[in-house]
C-alpha atoms as a PDB file:
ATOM      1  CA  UNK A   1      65.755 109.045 104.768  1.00  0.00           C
ATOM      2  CA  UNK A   2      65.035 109.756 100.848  1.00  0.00           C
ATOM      3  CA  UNK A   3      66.477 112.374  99.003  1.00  0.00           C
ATOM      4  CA  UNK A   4      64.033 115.534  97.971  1.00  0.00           C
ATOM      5  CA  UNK A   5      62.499 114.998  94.487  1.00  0.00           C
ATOM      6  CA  UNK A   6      62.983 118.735  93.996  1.00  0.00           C
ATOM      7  CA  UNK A   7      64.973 121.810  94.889  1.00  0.00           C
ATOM      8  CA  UNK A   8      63.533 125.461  94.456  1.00  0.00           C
ATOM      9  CA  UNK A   9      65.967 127.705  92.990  1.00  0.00           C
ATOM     10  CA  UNK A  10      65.570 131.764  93.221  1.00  0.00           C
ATOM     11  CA  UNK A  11      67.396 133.472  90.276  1.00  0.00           C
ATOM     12  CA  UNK A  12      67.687 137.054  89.682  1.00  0.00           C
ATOM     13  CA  UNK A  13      67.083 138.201  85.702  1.00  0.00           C
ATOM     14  CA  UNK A  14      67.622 141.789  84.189  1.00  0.00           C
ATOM     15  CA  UNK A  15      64.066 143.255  83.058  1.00  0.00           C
ATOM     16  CA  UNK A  16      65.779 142.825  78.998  1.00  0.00           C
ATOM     17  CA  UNK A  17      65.981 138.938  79.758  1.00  0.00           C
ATOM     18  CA  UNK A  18      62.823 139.170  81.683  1.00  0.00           C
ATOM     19  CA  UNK A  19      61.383 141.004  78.356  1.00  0.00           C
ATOM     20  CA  UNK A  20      63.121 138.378  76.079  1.00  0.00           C
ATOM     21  CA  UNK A  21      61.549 135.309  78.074  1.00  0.00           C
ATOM     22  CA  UNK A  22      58.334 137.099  78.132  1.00  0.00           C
ATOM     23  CA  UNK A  23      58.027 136.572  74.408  1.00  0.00           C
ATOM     24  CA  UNK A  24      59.055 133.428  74.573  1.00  0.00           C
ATOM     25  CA  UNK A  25      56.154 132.232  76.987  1.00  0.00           C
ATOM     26  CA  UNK A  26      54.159 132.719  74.364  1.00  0.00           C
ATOM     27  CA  UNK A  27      55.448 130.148  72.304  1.00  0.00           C
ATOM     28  CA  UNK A  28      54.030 127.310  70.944  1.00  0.00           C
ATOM     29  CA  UNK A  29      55.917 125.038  73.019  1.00  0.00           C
ATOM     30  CA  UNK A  30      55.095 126.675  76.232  1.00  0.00           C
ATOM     31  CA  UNK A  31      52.087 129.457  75.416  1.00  0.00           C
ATOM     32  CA  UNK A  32      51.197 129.708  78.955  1.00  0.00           C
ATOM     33  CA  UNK A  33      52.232 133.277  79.328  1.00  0.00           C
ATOM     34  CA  UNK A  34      54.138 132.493  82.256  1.00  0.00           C
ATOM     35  CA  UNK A  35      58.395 133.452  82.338  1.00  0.00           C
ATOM     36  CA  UNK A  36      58.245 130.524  85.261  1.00  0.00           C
ATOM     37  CA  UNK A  37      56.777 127.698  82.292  1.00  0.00           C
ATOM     38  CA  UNK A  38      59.978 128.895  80.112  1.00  0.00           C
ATOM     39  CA  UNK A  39      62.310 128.496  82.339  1.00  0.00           C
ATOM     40  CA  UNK A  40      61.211 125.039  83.225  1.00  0.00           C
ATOM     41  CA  UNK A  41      60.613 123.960  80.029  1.00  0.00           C
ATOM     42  CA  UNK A  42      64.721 125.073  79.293  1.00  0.00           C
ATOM     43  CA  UNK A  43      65.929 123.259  82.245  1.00  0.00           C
ATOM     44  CA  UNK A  44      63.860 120.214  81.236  1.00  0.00           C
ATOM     45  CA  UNK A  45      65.193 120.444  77.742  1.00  0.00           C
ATOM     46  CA  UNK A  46      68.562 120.919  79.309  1.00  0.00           C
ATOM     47  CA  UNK A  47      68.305 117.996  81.585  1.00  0.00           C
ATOM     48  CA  UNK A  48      67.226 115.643  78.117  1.00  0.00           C
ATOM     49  CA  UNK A  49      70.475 116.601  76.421  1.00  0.00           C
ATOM     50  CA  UNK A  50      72.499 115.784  79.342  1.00  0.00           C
ATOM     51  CA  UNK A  51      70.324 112.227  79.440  1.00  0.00           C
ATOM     52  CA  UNK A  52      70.011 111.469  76.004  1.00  0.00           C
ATOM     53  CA  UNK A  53      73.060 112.133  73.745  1.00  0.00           C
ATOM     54  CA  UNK A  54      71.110 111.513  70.464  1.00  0.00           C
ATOM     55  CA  UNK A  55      68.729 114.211  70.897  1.00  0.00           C
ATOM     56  CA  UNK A  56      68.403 117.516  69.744  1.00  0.00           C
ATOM     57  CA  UNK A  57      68.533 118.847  72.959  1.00  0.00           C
ATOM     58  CA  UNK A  58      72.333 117.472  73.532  1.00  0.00           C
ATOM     59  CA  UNK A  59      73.268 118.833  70.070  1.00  0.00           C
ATOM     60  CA  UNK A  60      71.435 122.266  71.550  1.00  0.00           C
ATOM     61  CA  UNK A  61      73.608 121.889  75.234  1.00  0.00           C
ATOM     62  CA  UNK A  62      77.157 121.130  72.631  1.00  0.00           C
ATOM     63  CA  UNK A  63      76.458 124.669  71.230  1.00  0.00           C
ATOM     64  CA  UNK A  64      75.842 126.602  74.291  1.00  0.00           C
ATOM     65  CA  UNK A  65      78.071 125.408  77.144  1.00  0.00           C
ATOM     66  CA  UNK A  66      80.388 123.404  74.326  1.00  0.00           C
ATOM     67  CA  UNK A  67      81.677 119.268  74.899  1.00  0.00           C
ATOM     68  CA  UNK A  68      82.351 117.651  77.877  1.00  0.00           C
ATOM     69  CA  UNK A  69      84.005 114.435  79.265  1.00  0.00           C
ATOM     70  CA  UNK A  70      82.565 111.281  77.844  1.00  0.00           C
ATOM     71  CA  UNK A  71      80.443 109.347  80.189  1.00  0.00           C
ATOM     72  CA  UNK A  72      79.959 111.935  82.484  1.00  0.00           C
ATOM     73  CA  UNK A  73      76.618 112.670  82.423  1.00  0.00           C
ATOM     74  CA  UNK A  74      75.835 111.556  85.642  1.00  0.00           C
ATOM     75  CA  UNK A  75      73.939 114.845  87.456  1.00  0.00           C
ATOM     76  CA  UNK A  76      75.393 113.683  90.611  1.00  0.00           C
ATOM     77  CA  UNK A  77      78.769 113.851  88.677  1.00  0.00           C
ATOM     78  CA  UNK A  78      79.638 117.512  89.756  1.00  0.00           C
ATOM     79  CA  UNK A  79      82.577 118.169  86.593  1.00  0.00           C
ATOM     80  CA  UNK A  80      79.987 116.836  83.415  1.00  0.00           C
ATOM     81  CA  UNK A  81      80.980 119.485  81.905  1.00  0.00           C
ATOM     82  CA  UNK A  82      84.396 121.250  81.242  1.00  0.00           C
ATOM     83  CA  UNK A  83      85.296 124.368  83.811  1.00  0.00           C
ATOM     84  CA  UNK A  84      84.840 127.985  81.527  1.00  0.00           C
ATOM     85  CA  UNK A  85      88.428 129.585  81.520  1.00  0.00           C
ATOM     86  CA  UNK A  86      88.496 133.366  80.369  1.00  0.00           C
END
């Protein structure tokens, strides 16, 4: 039996991130108009800088969740990134 090629994910936003996102859909990159195409687009974008450590996308992922372990940037490697402590 394969594995699924993709997973659906249901996420709750407030209506200020919804209005944030809404601006964003707008964009060049996306300009669809659609808060789904923006969220996709970040998780592909995510996804790159986990792949690809040269790209701007990694440098982007280093700023907002900060390093983690080297060589584990394996997806199916569930601690690529360090745990957040308070």
């Amino acid at each position: 039996m394969s594995e699924p090629t993709k997973q659906q994910i249901t996420i709750e936003l407030s209506m200020e991130t919804v209005a944030y996102l809404r601006s964003l859909a707008r964009s060049t990159a996306v300009g669809t108009g659609r808060i789904e195409d923006v969220l996709l687009y970040l998780a592909h974008s995510a996804a790159d800088g986990v792949r690809r450590t040269g790209s701007w996308e990694h440098s982007w992922l280093e700023m907002a969740f900060g390093d983690w372990p080297e060589g584990e940037t394996d997806p199916r490697h569930h601690s690529w990134r360090k745990p957040i402590t308070p």
